[in-house]
C-alpha atoms as a PDB file:
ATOM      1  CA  UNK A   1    -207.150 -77.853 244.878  1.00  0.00           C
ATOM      2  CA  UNK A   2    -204.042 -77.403 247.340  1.00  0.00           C
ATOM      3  CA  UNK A   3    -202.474 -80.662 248.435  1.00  0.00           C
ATOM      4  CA  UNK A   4    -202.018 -81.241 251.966  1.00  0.00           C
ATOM      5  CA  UNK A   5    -199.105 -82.247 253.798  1.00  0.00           C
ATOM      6  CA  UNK A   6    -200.938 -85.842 253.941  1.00  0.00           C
ATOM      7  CA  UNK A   7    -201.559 -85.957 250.399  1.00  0.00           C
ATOM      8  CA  UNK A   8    -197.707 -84.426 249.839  1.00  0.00           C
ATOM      9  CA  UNK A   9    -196.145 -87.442 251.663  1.00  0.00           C
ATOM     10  CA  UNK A  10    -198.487 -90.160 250.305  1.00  0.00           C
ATOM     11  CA  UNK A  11    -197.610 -89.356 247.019  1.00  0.00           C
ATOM     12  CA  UNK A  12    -193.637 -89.190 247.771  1.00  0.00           C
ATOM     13  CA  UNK A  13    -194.665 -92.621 249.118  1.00  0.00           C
ATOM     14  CA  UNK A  14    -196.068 -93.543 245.829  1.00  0.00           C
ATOM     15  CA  UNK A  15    -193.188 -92.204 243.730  1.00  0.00           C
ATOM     16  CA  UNK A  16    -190.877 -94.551 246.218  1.00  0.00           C
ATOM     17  CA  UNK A  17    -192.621 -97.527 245.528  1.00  0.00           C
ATOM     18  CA  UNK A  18    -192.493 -96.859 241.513  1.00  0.00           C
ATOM     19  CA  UNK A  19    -188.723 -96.569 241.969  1.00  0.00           C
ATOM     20  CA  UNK A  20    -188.762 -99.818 243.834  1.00  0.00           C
ATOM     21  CA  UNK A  21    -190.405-101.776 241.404  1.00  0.00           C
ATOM     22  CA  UNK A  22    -188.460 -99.795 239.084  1.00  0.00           C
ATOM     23  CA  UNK A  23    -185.471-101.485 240.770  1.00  0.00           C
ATOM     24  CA  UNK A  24    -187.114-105.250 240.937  1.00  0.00           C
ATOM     25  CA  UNK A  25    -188.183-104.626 236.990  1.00  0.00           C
ATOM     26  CA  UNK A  26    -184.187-104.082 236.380  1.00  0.00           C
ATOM     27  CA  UNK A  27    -183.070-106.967 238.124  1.00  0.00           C
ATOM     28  CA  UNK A  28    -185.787-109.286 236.379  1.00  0.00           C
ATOM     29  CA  UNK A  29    -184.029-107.648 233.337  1.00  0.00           C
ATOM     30  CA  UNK A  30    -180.818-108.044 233.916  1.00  0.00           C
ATOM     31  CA  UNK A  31    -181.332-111.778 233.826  1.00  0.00           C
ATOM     32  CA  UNK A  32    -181.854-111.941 230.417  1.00  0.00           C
ATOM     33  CA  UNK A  33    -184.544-113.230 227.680  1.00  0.00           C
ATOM     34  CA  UNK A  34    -183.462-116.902 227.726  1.00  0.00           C
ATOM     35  CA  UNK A  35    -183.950-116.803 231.568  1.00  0.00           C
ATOM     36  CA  UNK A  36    -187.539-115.359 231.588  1.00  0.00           C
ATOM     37  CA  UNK A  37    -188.510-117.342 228.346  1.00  0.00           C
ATOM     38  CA  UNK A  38    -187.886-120.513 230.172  1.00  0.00           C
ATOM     39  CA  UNK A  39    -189.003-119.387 233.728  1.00  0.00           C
ATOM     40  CA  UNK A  40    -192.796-119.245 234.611  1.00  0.00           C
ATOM     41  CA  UNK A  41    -191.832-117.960 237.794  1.00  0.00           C
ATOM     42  CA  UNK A  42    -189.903-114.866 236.563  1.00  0.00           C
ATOM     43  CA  UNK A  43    -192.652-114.285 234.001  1.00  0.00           C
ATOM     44  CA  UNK A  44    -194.736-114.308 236.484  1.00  0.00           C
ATOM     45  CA  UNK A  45    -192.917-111.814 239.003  1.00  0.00           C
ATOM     46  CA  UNK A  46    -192.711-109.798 235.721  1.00  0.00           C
ATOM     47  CA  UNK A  47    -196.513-109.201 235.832  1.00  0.00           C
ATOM     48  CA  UNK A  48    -196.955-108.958 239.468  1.00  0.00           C
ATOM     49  CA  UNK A  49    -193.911-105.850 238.670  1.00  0.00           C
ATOM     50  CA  UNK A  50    -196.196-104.145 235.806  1.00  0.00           C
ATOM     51  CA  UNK A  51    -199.632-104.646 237.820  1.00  0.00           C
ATOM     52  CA  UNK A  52    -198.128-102.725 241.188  1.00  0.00           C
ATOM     53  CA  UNK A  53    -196.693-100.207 239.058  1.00  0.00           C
ATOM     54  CA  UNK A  54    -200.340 -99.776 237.731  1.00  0.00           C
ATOM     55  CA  UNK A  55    -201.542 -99.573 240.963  1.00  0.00           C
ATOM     56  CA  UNK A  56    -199.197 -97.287 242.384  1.00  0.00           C
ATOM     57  CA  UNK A  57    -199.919 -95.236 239.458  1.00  0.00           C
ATOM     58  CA  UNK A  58    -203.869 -95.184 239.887  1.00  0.00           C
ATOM     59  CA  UNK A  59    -203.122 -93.921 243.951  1.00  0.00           C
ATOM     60  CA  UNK A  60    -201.045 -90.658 242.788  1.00  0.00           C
ATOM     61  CA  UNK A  61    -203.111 -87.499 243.382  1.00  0.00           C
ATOM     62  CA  UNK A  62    -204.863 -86.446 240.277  1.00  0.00           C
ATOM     63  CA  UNK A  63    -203.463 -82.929 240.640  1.00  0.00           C
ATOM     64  CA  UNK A  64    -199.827 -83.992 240.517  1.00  0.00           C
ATOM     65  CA  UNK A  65    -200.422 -86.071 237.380  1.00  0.00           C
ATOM     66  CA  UNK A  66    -201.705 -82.902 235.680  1.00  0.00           C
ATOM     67  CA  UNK A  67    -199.079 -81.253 236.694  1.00  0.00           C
END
């Protein structure tokens, strides 16, 4: 299967995005344990981070996985 030019830039879009959350995972991070063990809401964001990344993940064209 040949990927189109569609498929190309969707999945550049995807690979983005993963580098984004990549970015918003760091920063969580960078706040420390103490700070997420005592803040729902960062726990919370911390999810929301892992379940995009999933998601971003499940939309990348099978054929560039394999690769």
């Amino acid at each position: 299967m040949t990927t189109s030019q569609p498929d190309h830039a969707r999945t550049a879009q995807t690979l983005r995005d993963i580098v984004q959350f990549g970015e918003y995972a760091a920063e969580l991070v960078s706040r420390g344990r103490a700070a997420y063990d005592q803040d729902l809401m960062l726990q919370l964001a911390a999810e929301a981070i892992v379940l995009r990344v999933g998601e971003a993940v499940a939309r990348l064209d099978p054929d560039f996985v394999a690769a």
